[in-house]
PDB file of N, CA and C in Angstrom:
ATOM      1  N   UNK A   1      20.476  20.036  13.409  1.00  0.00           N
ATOM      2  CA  UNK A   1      20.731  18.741  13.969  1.00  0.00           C
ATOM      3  C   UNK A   1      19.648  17.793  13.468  1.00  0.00           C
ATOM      4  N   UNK A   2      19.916  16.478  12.899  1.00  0.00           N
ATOM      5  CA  UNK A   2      18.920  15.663  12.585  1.00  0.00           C
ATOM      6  C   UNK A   2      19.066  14.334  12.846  1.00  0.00           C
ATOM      7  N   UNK A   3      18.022  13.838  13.296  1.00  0.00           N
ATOM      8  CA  UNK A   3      18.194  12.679  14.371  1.00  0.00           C
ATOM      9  C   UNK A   3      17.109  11.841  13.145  1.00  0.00           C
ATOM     10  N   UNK A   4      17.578  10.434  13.057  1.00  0.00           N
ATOM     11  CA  UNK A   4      17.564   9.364  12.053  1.00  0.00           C
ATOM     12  C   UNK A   4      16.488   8.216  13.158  1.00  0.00           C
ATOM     13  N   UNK A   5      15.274   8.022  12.607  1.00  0.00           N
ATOM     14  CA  UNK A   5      14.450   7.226  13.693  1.00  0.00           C
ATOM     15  C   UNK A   5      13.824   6.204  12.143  1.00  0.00           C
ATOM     16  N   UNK A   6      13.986   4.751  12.680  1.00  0.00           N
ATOM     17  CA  UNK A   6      13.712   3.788  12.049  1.00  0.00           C
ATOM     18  C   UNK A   6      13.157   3.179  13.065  1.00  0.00           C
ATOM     19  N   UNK A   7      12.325   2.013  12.109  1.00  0.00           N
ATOM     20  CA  UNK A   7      11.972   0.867  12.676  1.00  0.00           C
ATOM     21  C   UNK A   7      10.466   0.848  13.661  1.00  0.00           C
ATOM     22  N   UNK A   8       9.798   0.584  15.054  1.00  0.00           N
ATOM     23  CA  UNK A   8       9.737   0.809  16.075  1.00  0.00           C
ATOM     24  C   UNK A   8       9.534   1.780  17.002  1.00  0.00           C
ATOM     25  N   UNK A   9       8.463   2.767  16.880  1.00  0.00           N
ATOM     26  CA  UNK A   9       8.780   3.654  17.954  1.00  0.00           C
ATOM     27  C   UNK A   9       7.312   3.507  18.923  1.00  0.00           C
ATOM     28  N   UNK A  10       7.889   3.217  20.014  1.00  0.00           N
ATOM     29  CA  UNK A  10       6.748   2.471  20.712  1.00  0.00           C
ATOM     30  C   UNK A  10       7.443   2.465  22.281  1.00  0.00           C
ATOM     31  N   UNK A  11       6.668   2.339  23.376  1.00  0.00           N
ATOM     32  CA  UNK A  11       7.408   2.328  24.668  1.00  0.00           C
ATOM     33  C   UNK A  11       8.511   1.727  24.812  1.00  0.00           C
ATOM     34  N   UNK A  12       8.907   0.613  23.968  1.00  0.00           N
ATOM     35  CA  UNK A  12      10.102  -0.113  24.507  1.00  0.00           C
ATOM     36  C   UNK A  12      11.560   0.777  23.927  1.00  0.00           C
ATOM     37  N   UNK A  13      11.015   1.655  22.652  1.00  0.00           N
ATOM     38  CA  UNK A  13      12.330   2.845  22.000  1.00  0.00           C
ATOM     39  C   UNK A  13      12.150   3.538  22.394  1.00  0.00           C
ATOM     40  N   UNK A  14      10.429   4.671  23.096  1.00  0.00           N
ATOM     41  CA  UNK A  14      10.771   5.612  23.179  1.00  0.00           C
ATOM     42  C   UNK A  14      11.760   6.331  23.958  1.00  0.00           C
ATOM     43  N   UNK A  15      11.997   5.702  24.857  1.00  0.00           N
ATOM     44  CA  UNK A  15      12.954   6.254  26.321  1.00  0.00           C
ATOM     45  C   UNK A  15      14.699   6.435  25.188  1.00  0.00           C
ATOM     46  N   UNK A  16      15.078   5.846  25.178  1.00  0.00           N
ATOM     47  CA  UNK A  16      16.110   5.766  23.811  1.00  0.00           C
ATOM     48  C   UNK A  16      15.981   7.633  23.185  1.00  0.00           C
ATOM     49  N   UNK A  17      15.046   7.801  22.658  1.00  0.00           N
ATOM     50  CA  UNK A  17      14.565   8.545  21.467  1.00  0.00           C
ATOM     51  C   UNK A  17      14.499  10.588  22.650  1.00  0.00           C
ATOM     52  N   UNK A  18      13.908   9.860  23.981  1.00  0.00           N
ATOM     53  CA  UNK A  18      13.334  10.610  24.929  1.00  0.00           C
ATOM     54  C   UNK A  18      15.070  11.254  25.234  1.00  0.00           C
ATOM     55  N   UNK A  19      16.379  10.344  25.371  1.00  0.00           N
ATOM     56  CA  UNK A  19      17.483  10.620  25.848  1.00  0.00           C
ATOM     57  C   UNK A  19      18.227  11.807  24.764  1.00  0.00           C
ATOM     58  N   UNK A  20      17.966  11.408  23.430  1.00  0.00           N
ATOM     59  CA  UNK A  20      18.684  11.957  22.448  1.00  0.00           C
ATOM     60  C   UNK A  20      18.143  13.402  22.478  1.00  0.00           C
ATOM     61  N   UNK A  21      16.997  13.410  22.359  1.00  0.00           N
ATOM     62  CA  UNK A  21      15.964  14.739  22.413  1.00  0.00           C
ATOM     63  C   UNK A  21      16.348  15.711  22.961  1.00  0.00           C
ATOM     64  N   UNK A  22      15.884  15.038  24.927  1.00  0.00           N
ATOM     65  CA  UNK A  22      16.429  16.105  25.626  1.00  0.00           C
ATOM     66  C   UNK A  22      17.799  16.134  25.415  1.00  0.00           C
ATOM     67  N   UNK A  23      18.843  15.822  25.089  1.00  0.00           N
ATOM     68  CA  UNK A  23      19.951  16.824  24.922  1.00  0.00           C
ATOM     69  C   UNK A  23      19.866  17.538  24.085  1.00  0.00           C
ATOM     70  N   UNK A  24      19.439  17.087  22.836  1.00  0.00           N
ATOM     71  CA  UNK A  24      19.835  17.949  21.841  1.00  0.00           C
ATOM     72  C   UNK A  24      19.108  19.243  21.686  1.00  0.00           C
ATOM     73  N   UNK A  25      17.427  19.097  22.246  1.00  0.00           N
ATOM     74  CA  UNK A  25      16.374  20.072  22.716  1.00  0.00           C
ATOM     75  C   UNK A  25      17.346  21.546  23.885  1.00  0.00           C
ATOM     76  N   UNK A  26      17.898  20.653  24.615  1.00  0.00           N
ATOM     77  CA  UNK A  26      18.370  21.810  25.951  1.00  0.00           C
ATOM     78  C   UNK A  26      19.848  21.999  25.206  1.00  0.00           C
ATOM     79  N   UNK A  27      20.125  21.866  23.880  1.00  0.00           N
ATOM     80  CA  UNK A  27      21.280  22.658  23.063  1.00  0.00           C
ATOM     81  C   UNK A  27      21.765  23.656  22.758  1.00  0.00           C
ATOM     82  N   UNK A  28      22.744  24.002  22.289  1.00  0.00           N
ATOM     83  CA  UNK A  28      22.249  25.400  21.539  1.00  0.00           C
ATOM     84  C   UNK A  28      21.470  25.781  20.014  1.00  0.00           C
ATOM     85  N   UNK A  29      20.858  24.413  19.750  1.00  0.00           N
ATOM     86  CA  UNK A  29      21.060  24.248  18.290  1.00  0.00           C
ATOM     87  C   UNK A  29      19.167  25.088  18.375  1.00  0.00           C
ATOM     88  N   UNK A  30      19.527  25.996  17.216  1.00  0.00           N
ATOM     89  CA  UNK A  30      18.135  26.448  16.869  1.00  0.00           C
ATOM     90  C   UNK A  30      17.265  25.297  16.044  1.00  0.00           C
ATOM     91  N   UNK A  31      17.706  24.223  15.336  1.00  0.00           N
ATOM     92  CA  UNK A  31      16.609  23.563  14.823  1.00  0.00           C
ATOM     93  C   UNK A  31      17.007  22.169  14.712  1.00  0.00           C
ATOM     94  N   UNK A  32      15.737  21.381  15.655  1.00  0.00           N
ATOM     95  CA  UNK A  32      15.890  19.899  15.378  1.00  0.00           C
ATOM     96  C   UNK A  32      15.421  19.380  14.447  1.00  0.00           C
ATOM     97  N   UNK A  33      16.065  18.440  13.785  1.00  0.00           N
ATOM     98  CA  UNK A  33      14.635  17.704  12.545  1.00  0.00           C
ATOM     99  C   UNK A  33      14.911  16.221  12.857  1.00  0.00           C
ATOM    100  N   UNK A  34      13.648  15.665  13.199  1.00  0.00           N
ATOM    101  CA  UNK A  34      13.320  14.210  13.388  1.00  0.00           C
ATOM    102  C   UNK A  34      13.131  13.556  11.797  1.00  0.00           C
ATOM    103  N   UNK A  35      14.095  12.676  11.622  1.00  0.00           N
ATOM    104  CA  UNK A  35      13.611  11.722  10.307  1.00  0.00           C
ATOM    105  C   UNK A  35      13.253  11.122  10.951  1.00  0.00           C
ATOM    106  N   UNK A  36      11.255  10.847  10.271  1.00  0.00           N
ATOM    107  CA  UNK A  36      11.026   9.403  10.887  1.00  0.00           C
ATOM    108  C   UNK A  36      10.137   8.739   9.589  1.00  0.00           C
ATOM    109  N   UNK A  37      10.952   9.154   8.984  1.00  0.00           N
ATOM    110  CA  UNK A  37      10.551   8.473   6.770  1.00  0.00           C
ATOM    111  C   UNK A  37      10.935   6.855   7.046  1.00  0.00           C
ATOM    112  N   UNK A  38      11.728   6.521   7.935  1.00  0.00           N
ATOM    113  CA  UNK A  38      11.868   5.302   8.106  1.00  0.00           C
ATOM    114  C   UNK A  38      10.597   4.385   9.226  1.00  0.00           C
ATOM    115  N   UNK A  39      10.302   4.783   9.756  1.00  0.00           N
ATOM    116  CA  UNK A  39       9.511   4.159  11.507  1.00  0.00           C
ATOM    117  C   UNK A  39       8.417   3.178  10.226  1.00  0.00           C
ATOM    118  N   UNK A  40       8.061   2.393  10.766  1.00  0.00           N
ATOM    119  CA  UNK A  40       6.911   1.363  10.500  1.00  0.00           C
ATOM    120  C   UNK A  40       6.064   0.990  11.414  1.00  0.00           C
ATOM    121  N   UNK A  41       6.244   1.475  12.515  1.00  0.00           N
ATOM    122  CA  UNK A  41       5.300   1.296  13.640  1.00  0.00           C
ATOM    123  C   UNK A  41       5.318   2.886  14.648  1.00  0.00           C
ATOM    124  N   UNK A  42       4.234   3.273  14.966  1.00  0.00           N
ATOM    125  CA  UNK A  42       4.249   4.363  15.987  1.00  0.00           C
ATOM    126  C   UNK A  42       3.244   3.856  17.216  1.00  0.00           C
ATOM    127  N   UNK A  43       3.800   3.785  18.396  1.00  0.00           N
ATOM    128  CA  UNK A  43       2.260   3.420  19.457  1.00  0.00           C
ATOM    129  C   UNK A  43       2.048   4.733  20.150  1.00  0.00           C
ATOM    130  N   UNK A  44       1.288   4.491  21.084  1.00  0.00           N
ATOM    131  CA  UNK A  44       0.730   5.497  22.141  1.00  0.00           C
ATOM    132  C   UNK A  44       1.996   6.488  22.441  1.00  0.00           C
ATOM    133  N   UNK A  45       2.783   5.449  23.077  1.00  0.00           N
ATOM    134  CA  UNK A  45       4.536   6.257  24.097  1.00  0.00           C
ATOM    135  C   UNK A  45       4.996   6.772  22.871  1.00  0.00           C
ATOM    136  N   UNK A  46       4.949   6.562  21.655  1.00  0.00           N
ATOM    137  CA  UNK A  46       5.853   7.232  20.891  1.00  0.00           C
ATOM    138  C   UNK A  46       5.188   8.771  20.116  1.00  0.00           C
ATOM    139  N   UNK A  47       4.358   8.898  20.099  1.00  0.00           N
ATOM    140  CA  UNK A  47       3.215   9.637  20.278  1.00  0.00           C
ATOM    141  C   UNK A  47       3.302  11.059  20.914  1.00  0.00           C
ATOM    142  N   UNK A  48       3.236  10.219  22.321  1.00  0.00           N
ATOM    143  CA  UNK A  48       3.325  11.122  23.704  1.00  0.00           C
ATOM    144  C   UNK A  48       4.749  11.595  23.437  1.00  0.00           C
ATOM    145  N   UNK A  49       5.855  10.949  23.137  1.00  0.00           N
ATOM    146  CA  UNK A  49       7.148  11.676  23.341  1.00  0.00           C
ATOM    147  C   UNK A  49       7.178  12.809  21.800  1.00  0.00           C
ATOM    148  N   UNK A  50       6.609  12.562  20.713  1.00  0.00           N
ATOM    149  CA  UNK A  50       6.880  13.269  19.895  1.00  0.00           C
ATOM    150  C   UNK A  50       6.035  14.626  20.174  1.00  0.00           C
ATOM    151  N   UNK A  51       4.627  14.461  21.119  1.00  0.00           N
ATOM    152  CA  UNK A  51       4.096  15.682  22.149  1.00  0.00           C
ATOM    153  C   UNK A  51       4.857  16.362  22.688  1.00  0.00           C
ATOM    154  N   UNK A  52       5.293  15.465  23.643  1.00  0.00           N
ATOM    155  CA  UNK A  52       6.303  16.219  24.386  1.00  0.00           C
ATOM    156  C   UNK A  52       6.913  16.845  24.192  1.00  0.00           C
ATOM    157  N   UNK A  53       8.413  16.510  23.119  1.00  0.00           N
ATOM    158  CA  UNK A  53       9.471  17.469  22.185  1.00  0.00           C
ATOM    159  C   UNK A  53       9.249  18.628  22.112  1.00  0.00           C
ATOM    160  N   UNK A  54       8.155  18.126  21.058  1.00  0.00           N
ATOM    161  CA  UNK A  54       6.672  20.119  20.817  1.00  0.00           C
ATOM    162  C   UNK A  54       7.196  21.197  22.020  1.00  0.00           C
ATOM    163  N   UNK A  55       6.411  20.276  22.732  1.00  0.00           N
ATOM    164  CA  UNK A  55       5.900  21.232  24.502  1.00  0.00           C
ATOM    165  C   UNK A  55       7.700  21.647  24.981  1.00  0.00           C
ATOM    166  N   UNK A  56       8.675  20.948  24.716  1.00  0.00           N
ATOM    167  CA  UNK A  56       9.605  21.174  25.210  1.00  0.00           C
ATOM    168  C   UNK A  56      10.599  22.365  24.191  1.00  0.00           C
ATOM    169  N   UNK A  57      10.325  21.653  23.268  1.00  0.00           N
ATOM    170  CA  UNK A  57      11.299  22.696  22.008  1.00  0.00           C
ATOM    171  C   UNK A  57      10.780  24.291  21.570  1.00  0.00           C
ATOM    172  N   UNK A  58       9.497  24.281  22.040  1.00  0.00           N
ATOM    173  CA  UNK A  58       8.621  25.435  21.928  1.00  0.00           C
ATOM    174  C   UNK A  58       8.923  26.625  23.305  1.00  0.00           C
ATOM    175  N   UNK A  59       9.069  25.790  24.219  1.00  0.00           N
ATOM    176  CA  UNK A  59       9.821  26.272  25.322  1.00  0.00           C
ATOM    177  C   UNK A  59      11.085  26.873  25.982  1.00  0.00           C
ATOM    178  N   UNK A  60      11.874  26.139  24.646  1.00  0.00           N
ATOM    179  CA  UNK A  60      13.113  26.837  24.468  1.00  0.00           C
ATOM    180  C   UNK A  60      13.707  27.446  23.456  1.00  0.00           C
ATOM    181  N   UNK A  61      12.214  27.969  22.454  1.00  0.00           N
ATOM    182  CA  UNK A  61      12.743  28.287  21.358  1.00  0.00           C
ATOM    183  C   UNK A  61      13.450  27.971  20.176  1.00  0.00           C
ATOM    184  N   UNK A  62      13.081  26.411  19.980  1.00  0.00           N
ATOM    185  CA  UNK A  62      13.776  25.629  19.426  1.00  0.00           C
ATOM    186  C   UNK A  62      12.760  25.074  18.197  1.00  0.00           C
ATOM    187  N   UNK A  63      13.395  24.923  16.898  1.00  0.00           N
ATOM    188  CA  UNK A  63      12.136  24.606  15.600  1.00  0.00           C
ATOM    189  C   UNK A  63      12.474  23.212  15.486  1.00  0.00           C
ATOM    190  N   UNK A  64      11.147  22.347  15.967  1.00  0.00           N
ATOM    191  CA  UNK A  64      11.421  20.912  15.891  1.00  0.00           C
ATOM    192  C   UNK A  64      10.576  20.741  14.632  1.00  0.00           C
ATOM    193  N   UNK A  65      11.209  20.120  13.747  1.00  0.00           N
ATOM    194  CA  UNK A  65      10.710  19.612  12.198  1.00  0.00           C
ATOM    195  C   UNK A  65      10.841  18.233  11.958  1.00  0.00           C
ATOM    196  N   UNK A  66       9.440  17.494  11.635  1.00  0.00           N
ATOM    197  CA  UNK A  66       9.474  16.204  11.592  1.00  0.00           C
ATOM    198  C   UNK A  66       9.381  16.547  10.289  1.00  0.00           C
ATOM    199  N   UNK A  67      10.336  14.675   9.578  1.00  0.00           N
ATOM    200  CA  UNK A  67       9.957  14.264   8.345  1.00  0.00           C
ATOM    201  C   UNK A  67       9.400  13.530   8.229  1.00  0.00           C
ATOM    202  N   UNK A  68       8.088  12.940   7.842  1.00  0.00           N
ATOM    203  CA  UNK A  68       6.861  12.329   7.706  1.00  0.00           C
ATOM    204  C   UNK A  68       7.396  11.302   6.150  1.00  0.00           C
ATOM    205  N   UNK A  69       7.638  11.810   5.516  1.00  0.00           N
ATOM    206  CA  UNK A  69       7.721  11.127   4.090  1.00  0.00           C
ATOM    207  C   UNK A  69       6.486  10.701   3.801  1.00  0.00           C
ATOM    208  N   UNK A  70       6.377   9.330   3.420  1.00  0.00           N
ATOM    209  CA  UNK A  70       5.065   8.057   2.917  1.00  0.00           C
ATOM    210  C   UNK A  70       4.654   7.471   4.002  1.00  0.00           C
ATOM    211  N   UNK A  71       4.913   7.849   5.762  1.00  0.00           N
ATOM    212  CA  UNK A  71       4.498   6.713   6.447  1.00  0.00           C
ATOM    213  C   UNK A  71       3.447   6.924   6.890  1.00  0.00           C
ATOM    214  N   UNK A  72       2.526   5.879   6.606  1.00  0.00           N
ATOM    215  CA  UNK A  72       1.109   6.164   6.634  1.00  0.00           C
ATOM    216  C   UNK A  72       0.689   5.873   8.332  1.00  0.00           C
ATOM    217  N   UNK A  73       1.379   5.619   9.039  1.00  0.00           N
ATOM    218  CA  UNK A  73       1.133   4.928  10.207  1.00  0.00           C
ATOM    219  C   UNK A  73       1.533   6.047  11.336  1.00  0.00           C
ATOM    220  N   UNK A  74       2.298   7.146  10.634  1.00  0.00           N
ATOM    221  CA  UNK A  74       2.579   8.187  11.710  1.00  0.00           C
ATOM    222  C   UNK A  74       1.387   9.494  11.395  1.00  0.00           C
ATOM    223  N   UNK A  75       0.912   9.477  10.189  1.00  0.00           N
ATOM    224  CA  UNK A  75      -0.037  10.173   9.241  1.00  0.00           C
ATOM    225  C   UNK A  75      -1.383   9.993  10.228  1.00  0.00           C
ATOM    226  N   UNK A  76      -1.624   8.495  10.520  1.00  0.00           N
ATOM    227  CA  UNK A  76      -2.576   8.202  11.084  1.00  0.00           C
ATOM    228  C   UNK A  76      -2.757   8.795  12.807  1.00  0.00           C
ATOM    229  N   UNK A  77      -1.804   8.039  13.048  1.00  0.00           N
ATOM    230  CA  UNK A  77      -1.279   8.869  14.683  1.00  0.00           C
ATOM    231  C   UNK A  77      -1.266  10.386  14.888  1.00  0.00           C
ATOM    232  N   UNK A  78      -0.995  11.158  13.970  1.00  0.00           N
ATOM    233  CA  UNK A  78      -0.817  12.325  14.238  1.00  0.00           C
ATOM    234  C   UNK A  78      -2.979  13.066  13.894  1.00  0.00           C
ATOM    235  N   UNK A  79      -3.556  12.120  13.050  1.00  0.00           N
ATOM    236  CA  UNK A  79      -4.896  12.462  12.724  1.00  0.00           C
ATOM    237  C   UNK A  79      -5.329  11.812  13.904  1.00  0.00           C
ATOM    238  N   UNK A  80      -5.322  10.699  14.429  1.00  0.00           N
ATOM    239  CA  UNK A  80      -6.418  10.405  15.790  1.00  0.00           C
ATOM    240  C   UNK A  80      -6.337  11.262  16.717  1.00  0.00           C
ATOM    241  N   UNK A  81      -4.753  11.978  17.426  1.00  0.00           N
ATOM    242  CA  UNK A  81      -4.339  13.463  18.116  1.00  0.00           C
ATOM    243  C   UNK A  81      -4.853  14.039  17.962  1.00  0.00           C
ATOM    244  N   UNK A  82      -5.400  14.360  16.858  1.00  0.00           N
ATOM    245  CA  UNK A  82      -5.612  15.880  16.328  1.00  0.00           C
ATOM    246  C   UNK A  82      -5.043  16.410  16.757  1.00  0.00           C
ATOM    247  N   UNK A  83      -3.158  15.748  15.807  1.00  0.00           N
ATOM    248  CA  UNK A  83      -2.228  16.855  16.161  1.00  0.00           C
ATOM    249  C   UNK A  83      -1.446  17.238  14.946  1.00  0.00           C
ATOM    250  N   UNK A  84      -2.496  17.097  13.721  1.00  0.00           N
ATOM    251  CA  UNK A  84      -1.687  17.104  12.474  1.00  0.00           C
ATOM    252  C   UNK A  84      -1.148  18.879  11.923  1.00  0.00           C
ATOM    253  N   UNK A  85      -1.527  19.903  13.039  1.00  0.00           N
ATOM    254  CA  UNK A  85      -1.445  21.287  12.940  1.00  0.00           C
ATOM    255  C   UNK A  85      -0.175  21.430  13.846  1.00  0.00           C
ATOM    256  N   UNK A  86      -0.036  20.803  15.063  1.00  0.00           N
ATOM    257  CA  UNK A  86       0.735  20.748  15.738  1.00  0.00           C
ATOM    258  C   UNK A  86       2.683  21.196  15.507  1.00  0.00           C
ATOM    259  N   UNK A  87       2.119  19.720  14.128  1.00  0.00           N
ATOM    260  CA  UNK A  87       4.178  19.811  13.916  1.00  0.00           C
ATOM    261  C   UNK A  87       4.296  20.614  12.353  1.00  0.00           C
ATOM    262  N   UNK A  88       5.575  21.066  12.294  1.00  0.00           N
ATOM    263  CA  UNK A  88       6.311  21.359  11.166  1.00  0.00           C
ATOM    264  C   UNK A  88       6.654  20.017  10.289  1.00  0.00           C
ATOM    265  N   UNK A  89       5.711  19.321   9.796  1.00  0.00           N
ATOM    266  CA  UNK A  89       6.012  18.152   8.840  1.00  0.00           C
ATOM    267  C   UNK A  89       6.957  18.677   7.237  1.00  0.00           C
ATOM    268  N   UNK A  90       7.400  17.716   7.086  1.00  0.00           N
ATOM    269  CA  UNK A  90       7.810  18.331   5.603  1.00  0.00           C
ATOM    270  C   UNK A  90       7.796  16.279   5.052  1.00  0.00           C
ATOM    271  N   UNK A  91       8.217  16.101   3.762  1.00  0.00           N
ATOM    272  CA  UNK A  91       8.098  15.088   3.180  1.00  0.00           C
ATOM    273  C   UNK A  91       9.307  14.448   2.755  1.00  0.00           C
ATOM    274  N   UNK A  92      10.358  15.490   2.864  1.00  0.00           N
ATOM    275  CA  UNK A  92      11.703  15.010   2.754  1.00  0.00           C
ATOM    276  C   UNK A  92      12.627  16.049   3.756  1.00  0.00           C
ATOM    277  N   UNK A  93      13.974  15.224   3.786  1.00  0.00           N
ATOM    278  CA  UNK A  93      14.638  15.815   4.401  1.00  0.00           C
ATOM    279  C   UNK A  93      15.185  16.974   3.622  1.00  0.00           C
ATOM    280  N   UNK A  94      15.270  17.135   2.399  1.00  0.00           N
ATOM    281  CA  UNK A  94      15.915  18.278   1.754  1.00  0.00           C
ATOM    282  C   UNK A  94      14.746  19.559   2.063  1.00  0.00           C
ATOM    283  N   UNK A  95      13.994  19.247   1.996  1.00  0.00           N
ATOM    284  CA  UNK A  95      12.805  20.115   2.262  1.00  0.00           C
ATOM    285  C   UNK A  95      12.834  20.953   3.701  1.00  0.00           C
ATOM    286  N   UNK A  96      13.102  19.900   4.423  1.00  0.00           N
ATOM    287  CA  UNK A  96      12.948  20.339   5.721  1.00  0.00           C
ATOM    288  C   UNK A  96      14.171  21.022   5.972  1.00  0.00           C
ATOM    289  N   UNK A  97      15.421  21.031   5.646  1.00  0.00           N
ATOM    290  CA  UNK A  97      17.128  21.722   5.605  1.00  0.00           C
ATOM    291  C   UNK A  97      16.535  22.770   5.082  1.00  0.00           C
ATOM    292  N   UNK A  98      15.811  22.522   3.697  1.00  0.00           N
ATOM    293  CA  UNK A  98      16.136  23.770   2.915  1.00  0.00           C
ATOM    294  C   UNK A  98      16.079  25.236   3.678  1.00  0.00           C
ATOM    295  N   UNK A  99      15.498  25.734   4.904  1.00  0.00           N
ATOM    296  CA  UNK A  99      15.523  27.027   5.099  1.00  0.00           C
ATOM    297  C   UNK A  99      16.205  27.449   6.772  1.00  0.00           C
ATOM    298  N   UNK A 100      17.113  25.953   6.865  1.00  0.00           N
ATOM    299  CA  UNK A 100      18.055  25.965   7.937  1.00  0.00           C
ATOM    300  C   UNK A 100      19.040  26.465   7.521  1.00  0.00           C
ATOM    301  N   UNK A 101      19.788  26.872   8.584  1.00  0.00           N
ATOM    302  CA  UNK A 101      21.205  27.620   8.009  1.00  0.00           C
ATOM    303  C   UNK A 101      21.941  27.029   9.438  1.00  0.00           C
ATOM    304  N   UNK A 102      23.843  27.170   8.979  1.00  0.00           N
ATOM    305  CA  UNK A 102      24.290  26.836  10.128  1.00  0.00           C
ATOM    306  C   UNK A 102      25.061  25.432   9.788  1.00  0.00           C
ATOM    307  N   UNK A 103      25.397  24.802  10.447  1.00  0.00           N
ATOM    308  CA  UNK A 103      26.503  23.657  10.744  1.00  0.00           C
ATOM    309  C   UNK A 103      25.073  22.122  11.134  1.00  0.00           C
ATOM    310  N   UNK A 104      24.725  21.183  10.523  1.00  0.00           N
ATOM    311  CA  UNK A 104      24.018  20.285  10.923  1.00  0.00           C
ATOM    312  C   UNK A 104      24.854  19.441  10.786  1.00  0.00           C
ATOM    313  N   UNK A 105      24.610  18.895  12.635  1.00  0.00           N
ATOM    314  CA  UNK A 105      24.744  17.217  12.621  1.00  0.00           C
ATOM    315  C   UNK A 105      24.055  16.133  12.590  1.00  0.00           C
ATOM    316  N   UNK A 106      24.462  14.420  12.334  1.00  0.00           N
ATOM    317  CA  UNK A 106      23.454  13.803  11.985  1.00  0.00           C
ATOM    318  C   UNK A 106      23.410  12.767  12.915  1.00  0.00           C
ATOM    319  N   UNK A 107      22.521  11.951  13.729  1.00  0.00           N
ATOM    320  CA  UNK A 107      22.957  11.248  14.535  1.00  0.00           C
ATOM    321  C   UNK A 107      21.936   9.878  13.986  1.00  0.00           C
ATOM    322  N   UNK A 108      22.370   8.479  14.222  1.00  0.00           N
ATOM    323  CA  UNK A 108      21.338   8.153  13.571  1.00  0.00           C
ATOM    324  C   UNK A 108      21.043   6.879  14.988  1.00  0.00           C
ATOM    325  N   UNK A 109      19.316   6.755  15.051  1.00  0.00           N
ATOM    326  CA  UNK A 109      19.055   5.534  16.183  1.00  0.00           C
ATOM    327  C   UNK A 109      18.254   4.519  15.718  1.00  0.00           C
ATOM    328  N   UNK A 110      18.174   3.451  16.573  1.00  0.00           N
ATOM    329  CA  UNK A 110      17.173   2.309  15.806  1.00  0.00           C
ATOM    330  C   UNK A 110      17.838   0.996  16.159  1.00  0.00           C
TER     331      UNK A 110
END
């Protein structure tokens, strides 16, 4: 399953971002992947919810894989955390598929 995040991710999207998650998190799907090759902004709340996911998808056995691409602004966010060990980053989305198997859907927000 791969969920399409542009633009904005900051308290006023995260709740948006927080809705899609938990469903797709409490799924049956063994692996989420967040594109967020698009975002140009990350704040605090968006942050905390991409924490969260972690804490939640880890919980249910679920492989949450962010795509990072070039954005230097989520690069940064994830180094002030010191949470750059945290996620399964990859740099593209083919990268990040490549060792999924199974039926993926694509949903896209923003």
């Amino acid at each position: 399953m791969v969920i399409r995040v542009g633009g904005e991710l900051d308290r006023r999207t995260a709740a948006r971002l927080h809705e899609l998650l938990a469903t797709r998190l409490s799924s049956m799907a063994d692996t989420v992947v967040l594109e967020l090759s698009g975002l140009s902004f990350i704040g605090v709340a968006g942050l905390e919810l991409l924490l969260h996911a972690h804490r939640q998808a880890g919980s249910r056995g679920v492989d949450l894989r962010l795509v990072t691409g070039d954005v230097h602004c989520l690069r940064r966010a994830l180094i002030a955390a010191e949470s750059t060990e945290t996620f399964h980053c990859y740099t593209t989305l083919e990268r990040a598929l490549a060792t999924v198997s199974g039926r993926l859907r694509e949903l896209q927000t923003g």
